[in-house]
N, C-alpha and C. Protein backbone atom coordinates (compact mmCIF):
# COMPACT_ATOMS: atom_id res chain seq x y z
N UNK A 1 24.20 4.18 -9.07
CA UNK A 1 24.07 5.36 -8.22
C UNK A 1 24.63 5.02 -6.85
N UNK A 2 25.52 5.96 -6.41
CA UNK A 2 26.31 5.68 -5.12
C UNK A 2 25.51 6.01 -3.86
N UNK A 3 25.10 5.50 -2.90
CA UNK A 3 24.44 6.43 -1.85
C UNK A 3 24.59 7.55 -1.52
N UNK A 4 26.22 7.89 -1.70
CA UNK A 4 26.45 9.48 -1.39
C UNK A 4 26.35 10.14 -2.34
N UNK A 5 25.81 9.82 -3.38
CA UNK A 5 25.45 10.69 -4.56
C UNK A 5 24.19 11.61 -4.09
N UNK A 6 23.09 10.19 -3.55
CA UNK A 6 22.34 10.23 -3.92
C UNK A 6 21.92 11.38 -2.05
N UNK A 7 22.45 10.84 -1.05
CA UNK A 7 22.83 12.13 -0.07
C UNK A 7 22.70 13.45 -0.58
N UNK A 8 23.68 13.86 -1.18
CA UNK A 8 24.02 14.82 -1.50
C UNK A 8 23.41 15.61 -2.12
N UNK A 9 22.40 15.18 -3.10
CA UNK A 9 21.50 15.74 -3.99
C UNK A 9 20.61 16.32 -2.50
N UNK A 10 20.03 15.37 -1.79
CA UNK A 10 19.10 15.64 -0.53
C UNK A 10 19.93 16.91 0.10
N UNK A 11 21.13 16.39 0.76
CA UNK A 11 21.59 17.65 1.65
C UNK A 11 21.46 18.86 0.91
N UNK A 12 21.72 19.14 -0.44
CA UNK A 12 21.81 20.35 -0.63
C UNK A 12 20.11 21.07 -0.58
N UNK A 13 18.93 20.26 -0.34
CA UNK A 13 17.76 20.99 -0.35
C UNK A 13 17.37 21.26 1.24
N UNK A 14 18.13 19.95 1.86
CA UNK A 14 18.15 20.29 3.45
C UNK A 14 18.72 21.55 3.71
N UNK A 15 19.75 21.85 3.23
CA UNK A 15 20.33 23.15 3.35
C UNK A 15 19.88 24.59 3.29
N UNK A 16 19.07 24.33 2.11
CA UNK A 16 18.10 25.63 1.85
C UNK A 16 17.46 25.81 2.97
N UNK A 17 16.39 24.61 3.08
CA UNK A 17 15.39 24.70 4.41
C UNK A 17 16.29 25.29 5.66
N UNK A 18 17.36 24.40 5.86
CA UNK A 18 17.55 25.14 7.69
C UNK A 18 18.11 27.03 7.38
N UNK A 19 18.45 27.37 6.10
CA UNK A 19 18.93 28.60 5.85
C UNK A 19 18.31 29.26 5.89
N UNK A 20 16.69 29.43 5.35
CA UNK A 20 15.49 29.92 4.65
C UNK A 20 14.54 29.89 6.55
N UNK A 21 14.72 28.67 7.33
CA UNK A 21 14.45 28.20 8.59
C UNK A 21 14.85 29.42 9.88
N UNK A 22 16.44 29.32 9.56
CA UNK A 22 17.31 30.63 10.33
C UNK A 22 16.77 31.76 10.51
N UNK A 23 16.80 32.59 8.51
CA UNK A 23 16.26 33.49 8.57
C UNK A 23 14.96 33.92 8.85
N UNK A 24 13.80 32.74 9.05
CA UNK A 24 12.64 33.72 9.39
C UNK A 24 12.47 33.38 11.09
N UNK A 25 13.27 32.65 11.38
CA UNK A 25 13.18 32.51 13.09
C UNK A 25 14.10 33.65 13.28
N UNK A 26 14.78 34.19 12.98
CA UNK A 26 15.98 35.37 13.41
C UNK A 26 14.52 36.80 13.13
N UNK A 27 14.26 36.66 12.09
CA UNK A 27 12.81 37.86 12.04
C UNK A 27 11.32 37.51 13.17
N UNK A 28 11.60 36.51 13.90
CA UNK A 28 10.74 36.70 15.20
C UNK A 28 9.57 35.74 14.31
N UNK A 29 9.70 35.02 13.45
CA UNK A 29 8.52 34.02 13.33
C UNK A 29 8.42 32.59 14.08
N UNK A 30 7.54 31.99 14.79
CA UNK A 30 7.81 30.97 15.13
C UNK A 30 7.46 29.54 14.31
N UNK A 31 9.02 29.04 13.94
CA UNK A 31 8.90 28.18 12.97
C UNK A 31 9.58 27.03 13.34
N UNK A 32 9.30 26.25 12.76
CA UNK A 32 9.64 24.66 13.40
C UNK A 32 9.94 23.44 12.27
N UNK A 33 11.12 22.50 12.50
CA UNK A 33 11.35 21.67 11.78
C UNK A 33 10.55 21.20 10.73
N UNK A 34 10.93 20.35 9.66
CA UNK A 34 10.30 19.82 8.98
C UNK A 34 9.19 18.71 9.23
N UNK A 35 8.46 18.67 8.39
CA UNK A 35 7.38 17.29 9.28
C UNK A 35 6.94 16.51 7.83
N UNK A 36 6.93 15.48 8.28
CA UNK A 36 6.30 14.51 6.65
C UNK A 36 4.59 14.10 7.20
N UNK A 37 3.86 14.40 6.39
CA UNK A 37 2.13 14.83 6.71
C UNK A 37 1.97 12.82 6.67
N UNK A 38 0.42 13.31 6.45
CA UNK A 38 -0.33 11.64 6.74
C UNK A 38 -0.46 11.12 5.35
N UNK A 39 -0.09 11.89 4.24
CA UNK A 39 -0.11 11.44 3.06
C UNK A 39 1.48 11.21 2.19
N UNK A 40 2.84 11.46 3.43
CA UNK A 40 4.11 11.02 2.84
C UNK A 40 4.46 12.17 2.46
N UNK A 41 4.37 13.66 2.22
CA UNK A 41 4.39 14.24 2.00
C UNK A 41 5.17 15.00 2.46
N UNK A 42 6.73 15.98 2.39
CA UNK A 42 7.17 17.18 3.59
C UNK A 42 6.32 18.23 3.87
N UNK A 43 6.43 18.83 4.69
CA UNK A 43 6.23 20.43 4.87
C UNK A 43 7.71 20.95 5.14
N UNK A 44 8.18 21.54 4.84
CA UNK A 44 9.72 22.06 4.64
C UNK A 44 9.69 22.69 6.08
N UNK A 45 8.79 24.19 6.23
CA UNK A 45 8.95 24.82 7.39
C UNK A 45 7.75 25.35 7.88
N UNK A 46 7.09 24.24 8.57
CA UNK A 46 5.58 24.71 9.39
C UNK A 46 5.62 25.92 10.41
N UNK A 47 4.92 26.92 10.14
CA UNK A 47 5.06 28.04 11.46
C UNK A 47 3.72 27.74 12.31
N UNK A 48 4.25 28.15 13.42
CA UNK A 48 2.80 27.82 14.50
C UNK A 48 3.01 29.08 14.84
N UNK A 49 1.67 29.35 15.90
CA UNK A 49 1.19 30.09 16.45
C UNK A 49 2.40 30.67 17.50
N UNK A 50 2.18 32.02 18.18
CA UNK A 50 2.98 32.20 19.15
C UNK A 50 2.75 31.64 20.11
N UNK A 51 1.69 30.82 20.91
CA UNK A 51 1.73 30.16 22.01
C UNK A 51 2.20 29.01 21.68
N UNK A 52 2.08 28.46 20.54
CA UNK A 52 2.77 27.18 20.43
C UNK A 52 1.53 25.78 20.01
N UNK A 53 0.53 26.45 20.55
CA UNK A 53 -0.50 25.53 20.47
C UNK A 53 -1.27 24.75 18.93
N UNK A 54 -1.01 25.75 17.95
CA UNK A 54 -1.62 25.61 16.54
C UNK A 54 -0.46 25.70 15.20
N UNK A 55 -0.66 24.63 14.41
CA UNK A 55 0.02 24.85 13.19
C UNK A 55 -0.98 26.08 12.23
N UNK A 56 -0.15 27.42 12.05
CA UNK A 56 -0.72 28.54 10.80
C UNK A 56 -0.83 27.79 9.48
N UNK A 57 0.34 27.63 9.08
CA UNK A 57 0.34 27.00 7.34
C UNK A 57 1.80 27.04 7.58
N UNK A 58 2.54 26.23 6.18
CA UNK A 58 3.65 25.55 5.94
C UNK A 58 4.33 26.41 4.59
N UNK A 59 5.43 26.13 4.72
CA UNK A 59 6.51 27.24 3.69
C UNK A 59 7.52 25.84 2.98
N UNK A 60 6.71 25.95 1.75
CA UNK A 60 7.83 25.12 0.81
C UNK A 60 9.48 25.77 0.44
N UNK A 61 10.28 25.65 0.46
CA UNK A 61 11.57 25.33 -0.04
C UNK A 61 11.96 24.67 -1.22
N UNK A 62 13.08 25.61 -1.58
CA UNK A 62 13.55 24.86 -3.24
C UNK A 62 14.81 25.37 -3.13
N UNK A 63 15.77 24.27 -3.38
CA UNK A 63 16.92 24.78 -3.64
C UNK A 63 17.48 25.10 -5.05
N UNK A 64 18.22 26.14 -5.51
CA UNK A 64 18.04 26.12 -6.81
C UNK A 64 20.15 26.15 -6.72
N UNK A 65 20.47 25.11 -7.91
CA UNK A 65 21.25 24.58 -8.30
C UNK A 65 22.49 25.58 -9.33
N UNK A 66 21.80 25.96 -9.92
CA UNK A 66 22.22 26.98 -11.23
C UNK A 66 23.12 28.74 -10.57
N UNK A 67 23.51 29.29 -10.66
CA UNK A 67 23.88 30.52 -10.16
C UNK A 67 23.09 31.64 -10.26
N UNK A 68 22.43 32.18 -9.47
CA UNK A 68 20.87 33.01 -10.53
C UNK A 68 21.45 34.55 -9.35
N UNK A 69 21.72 35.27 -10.12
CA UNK A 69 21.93 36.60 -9.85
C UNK A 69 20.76 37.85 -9.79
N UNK A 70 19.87 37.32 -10.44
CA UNK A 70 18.47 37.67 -10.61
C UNK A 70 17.31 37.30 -11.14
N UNK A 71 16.14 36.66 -10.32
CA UNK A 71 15.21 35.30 -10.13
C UNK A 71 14.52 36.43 -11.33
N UNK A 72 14.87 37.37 -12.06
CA UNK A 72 13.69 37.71 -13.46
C UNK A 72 14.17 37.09 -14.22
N UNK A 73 15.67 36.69 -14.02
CA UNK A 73 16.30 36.19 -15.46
C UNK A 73 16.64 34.64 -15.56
N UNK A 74 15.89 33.47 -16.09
CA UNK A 74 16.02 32.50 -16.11
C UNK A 74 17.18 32.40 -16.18
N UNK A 75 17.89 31.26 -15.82
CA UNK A 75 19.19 30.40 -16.50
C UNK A 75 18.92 29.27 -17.69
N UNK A 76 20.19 29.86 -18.53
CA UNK A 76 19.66 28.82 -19.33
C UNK A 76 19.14 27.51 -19.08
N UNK A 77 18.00 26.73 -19.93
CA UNK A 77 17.61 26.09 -19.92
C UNK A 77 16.17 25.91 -19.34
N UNK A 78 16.24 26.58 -18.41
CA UNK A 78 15.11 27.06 -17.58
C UNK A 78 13.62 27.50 -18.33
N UNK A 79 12.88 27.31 -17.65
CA UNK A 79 11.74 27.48 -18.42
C UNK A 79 10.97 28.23 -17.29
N UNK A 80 10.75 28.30 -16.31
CA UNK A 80 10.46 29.17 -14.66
C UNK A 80 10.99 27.99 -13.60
N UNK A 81 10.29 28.56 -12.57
CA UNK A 81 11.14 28.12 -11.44
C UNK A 81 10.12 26.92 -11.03
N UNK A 82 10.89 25.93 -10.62
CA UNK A 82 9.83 24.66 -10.36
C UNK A 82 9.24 24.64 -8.55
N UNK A 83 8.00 24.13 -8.82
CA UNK A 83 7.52 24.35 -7.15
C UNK A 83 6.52 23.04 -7.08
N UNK A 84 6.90 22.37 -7.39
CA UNK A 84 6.35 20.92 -7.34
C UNK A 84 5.71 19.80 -7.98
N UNK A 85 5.92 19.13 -7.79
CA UNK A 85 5.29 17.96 -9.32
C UNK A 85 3.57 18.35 -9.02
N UNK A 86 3.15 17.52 -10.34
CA UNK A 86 1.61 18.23 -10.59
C UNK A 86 1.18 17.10 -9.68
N UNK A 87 1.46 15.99 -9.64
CA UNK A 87 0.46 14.88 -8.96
C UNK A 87 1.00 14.37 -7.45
N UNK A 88 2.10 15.69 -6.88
CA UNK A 88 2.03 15.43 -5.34
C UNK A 88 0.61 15.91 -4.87
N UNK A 89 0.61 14.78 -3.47
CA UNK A 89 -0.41 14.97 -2.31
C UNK A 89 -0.17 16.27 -2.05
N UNK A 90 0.94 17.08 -1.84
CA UNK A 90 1.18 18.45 -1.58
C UNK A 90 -0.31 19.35 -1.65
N UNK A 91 -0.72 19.10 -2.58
CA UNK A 91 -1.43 20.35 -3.33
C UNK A 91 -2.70 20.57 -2.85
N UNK A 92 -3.26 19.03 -1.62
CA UNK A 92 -4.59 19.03 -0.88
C UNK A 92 -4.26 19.97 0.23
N UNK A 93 -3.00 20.65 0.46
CA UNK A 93 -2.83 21.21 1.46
C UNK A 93 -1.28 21.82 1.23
N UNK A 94 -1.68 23.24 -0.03
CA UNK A 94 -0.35 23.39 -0.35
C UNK A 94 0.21 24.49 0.36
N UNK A 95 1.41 24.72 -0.07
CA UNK A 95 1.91 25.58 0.88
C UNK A 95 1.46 27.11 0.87
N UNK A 96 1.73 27.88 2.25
CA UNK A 96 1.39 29.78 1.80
C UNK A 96 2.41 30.27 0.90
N UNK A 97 3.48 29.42 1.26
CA UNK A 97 4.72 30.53 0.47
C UNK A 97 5.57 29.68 0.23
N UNK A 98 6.07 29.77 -0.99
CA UNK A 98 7.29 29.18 -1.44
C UNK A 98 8.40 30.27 -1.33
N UNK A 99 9.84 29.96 -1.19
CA UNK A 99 10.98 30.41 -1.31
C UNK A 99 12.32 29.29 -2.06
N UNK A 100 12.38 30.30 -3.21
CA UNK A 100 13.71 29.35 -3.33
C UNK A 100 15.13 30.10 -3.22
N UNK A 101 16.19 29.45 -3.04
CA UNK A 101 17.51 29.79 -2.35
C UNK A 101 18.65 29.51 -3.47
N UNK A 102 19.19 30.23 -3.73
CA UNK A 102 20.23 29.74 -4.49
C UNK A 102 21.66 30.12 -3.61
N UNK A 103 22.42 28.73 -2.91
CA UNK A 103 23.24 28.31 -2.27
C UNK A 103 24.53 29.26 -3.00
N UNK A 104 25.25 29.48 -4.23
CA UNK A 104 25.73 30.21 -4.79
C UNK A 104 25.73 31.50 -4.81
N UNK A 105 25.01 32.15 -4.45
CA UNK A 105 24.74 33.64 -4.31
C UNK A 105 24.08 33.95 -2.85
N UNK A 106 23.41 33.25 -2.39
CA UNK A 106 23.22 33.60 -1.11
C UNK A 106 21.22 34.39 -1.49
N UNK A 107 21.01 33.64 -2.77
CA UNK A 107 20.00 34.74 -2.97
C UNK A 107 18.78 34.42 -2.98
N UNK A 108 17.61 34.78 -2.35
CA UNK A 108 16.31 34.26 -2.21
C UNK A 108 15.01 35.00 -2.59
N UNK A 109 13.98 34.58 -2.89
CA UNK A 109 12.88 35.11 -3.79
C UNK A 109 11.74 34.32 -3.63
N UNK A 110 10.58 34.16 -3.85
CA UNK A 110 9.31 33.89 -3.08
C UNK A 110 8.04 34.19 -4.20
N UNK A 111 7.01 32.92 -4.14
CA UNK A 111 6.16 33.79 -4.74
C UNK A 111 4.91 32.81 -3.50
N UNK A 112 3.65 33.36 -4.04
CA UNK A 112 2.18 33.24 -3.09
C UNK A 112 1.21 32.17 -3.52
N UNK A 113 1.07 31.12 -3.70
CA UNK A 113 0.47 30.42 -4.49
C UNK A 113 -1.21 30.78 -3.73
N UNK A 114 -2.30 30.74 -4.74
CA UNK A 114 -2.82 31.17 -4.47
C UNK A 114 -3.80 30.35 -3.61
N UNK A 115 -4.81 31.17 -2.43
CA UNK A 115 -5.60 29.84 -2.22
C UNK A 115 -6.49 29.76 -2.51
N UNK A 116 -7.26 28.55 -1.74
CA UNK A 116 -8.54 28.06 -2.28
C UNK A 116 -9.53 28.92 -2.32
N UNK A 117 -10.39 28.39 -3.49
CA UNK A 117 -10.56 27.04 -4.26
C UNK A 117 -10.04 27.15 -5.41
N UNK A 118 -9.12 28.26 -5.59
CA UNK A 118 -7.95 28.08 -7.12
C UNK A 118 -7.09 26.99 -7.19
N UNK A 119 -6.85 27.08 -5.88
CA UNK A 119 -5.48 26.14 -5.45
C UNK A 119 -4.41 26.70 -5.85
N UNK A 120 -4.23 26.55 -7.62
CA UNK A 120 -3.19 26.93 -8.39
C UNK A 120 -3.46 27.75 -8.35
N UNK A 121 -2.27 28.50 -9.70
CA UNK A 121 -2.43 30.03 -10.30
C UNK A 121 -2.55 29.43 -11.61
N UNK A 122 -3.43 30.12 -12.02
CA UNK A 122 -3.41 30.31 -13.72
C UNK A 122 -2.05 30.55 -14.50
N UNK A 123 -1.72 31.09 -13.77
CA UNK A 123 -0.24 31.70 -14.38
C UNK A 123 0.81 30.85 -14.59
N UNK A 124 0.82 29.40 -13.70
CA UNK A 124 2.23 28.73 -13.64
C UNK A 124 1.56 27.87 -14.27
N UNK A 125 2.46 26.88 -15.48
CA UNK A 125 2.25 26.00 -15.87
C UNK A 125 2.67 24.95 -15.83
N UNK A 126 2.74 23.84 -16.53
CA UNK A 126 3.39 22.19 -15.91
C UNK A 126 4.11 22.43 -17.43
N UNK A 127 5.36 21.47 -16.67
CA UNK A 127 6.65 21.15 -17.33
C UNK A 127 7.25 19.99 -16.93
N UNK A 128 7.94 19.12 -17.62
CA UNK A 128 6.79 18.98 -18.93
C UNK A 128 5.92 18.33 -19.30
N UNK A 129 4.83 18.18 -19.86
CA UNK A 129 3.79 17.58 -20.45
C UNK A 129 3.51 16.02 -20.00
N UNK A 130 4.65 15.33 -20.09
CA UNK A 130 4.49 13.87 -19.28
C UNK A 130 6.63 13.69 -19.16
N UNK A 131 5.94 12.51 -18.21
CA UNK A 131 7.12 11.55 -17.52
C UNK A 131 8.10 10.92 -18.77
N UNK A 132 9.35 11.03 -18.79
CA UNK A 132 9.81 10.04 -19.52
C UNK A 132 10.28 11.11 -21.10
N UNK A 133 10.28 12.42 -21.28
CA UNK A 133 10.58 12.67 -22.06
C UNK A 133 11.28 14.08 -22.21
N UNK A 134 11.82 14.60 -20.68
CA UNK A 134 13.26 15.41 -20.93
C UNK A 134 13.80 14.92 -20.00
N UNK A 135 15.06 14.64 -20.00
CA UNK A 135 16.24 14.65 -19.52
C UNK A 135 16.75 15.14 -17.84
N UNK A 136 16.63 15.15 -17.08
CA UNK A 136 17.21 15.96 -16.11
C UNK A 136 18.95 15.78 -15.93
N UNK A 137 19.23 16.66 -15.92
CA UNK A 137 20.78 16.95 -16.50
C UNK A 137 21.54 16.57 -15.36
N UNK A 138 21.27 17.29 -14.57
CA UNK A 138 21.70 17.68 -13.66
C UNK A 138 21.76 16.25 -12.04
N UNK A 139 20.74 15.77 -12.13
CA UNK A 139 20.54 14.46 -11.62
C UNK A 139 21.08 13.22 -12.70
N UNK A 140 20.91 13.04 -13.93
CA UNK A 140 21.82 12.12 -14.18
C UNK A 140 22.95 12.20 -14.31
N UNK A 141 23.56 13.83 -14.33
CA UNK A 141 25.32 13.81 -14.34
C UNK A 141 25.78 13.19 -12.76
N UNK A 142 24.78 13.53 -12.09
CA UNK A 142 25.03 13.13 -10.73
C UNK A 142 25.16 11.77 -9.92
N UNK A 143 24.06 10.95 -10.83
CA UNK A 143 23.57 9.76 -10.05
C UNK A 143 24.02 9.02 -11.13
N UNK A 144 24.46 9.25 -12.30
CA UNK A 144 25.45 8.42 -13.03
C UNK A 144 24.72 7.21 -13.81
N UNK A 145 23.11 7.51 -13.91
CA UNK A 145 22.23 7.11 -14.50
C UNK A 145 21.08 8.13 -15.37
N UNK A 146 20.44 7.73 -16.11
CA UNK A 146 18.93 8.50 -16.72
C UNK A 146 18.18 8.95 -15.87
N UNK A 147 18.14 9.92 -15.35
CA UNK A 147 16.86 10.79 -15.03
C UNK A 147 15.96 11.59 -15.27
N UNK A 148 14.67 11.54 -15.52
CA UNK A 148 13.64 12.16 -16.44
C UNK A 148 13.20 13.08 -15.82
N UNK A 149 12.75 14.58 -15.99
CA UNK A 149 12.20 15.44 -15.03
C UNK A 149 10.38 14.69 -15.10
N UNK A 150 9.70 14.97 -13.51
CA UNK A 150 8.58 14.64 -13.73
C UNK A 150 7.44 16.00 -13.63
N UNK A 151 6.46 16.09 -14.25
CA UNK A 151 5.44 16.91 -14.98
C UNK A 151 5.78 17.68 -13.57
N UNK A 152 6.00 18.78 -13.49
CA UNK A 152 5.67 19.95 -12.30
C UNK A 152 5.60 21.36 -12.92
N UNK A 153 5.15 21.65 -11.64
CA UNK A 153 4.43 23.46 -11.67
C UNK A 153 5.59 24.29 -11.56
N UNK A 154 5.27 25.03 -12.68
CA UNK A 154 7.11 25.90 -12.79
C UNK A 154 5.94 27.57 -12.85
N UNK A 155 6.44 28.21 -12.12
CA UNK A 155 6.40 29.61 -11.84
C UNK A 155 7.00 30.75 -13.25
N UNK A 156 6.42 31.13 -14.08
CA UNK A 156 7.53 32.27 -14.49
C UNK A 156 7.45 33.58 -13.61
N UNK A 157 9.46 33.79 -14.11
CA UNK A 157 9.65 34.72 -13.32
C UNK A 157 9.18 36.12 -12.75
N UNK A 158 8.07 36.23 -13.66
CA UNK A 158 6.94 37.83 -13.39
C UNK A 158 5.84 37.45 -12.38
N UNK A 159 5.62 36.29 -11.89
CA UNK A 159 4.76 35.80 -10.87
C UNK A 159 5.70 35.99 -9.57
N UNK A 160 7.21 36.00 -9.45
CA UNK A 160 7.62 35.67 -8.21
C UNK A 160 7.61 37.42 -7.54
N UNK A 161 8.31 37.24 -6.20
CA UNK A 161 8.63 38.26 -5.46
C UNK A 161 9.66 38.26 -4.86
N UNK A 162 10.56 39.28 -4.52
CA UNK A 162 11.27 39.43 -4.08
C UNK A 162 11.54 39.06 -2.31
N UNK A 163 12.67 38.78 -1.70
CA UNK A 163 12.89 38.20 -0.86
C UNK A 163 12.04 39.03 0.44
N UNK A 164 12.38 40.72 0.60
CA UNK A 164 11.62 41.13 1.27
C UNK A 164 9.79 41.10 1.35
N UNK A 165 9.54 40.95 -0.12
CA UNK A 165 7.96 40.75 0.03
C UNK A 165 7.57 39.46 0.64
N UNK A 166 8.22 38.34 0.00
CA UNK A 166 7.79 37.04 0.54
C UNK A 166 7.68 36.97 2.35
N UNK A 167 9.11 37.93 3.01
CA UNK A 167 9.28 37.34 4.22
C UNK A 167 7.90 38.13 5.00
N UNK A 168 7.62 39.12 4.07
CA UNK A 168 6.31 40.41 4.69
C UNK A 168 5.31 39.68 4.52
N UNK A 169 4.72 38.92 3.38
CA UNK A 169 3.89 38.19 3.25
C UNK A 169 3.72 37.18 4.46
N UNK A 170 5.04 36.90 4.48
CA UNK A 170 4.98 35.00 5.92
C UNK A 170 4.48 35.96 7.06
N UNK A 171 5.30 36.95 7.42
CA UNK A 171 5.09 37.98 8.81
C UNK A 171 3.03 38.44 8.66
N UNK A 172 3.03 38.47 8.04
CA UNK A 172 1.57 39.12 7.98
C UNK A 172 0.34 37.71 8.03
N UNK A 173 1.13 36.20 7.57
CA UNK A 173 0.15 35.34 7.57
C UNK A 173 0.34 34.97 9.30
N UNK A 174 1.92 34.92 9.98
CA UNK A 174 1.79 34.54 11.21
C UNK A 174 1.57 35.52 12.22
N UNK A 175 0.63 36.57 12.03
CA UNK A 175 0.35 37.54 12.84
C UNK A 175 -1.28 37.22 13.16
N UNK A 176 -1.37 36.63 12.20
CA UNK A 176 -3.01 36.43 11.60
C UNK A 176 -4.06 35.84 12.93
C-alpha cells in the first residue's frame, strides 16, 4: 500500500466534511472544524452555540463512493448506507445527524439516529456479522492489498431523509 493511496482514500471523506461543513455554515449554523474526542474518536462537524461558548452535538459525515442518483435506490452491492462500525467509541456519544455526500452527483441525504437510551434504531442493522469475511472492494482495488469490511451499522434506505429535512432537523437542534 502506497501512502498516497492510502491519502486519498482519507481526502476523499475530508472532502465531504468541509462540503457538508460549507453548506450548513452558508445556512447560518455555527459550525466548527473537526475534533478527535478523549476516546480517539472524530466528530466530523461539531456545532456550538451562537455565543460560542458551548458544544450542541456533532454531525457525522460519510462519503459515499458509488454514483447514487437517488439515496432510495441502493447501488449495487449495497445493502444500506453505512454509518459506523458497531464497536466504535462513537456510539457513547453518537452523533444528532448523519449526512452522506456523494462527490459524483453533488447529492446529499441524512437520517436521525435516535437518542438515548435507544442509542440505536431498531431499524438499522450490522453488516456484516463479523470481521474477516466480505471483501471490501473498493479499498483493496485501492490499497493493492485484502481488505475486509468491519461489522457496522448500515441504515436502509426508508430510514433516511432527504437533504432538506436533515439540514431542518440540524437548524432546529442548533436553535435549541
Amino acid at each position: 500500500m502506497s501512502l498516497s493511496d492510502w491519502e486519498k482514500l482519507l481526502a476523499e471523506g475530508k472532502h465531504a466534511v468541509e462540503i457538508v461543513r460549507i453548506g450548513l455554515r452558508n445556512r447560518g449554523i455555527n459550525v466548527r472544524e473537526s475534533i478527535i474526542t478523549e476516546f480517539g474518536t472524530d466528530e466530523d462537524i461539531p456545532v456550538y452555540s451562537t455565543d460560542n461558548q458551548r458544544k450542541l452535538f456533532w454531525i457525522s459525515v460519510k462519503s459515499v463512493a458509488s454514483r447514487v442518483e437517488d439515496p432510495r435506490v441502493l447501488p449495487v452491492g449495497y445493502r444500506g448506507w453505512m454509518c459506523g462500525e458497531v464497536e466504535s467509541k462513537q456510539w457513547f456519544n453518537p452523533s444528532s445527524a448523519i449526512i452522506w455526500y456523494c462527490s459524483a452527483t453533488r447529492l446529499a441525504w441524512g437520517a436521525i439516529p435516535p437518542t438515548p437510551p435507544n442509542r440505536l434504531s431498531t431499524r438499522w442493522f450490522i453488516f456484516p456479522d463479523h470481521w474477516g469475511r466480505v471483501l471490501d472492494k473498493r479499498k483493496t482495488n485501492k490499497l493493492n492489498h485484502k481488505v475486509y469490511l468491519y461489522p457496522n451499522w448500515l441504515v436502509p434506505p426508508e430510514s433516511t431523509i432527504n437533504k432538506e429535512e436533515i439540514i431542518a432537523h440540524i437548524q432546529r437542534l442548533a436553535e435549541q
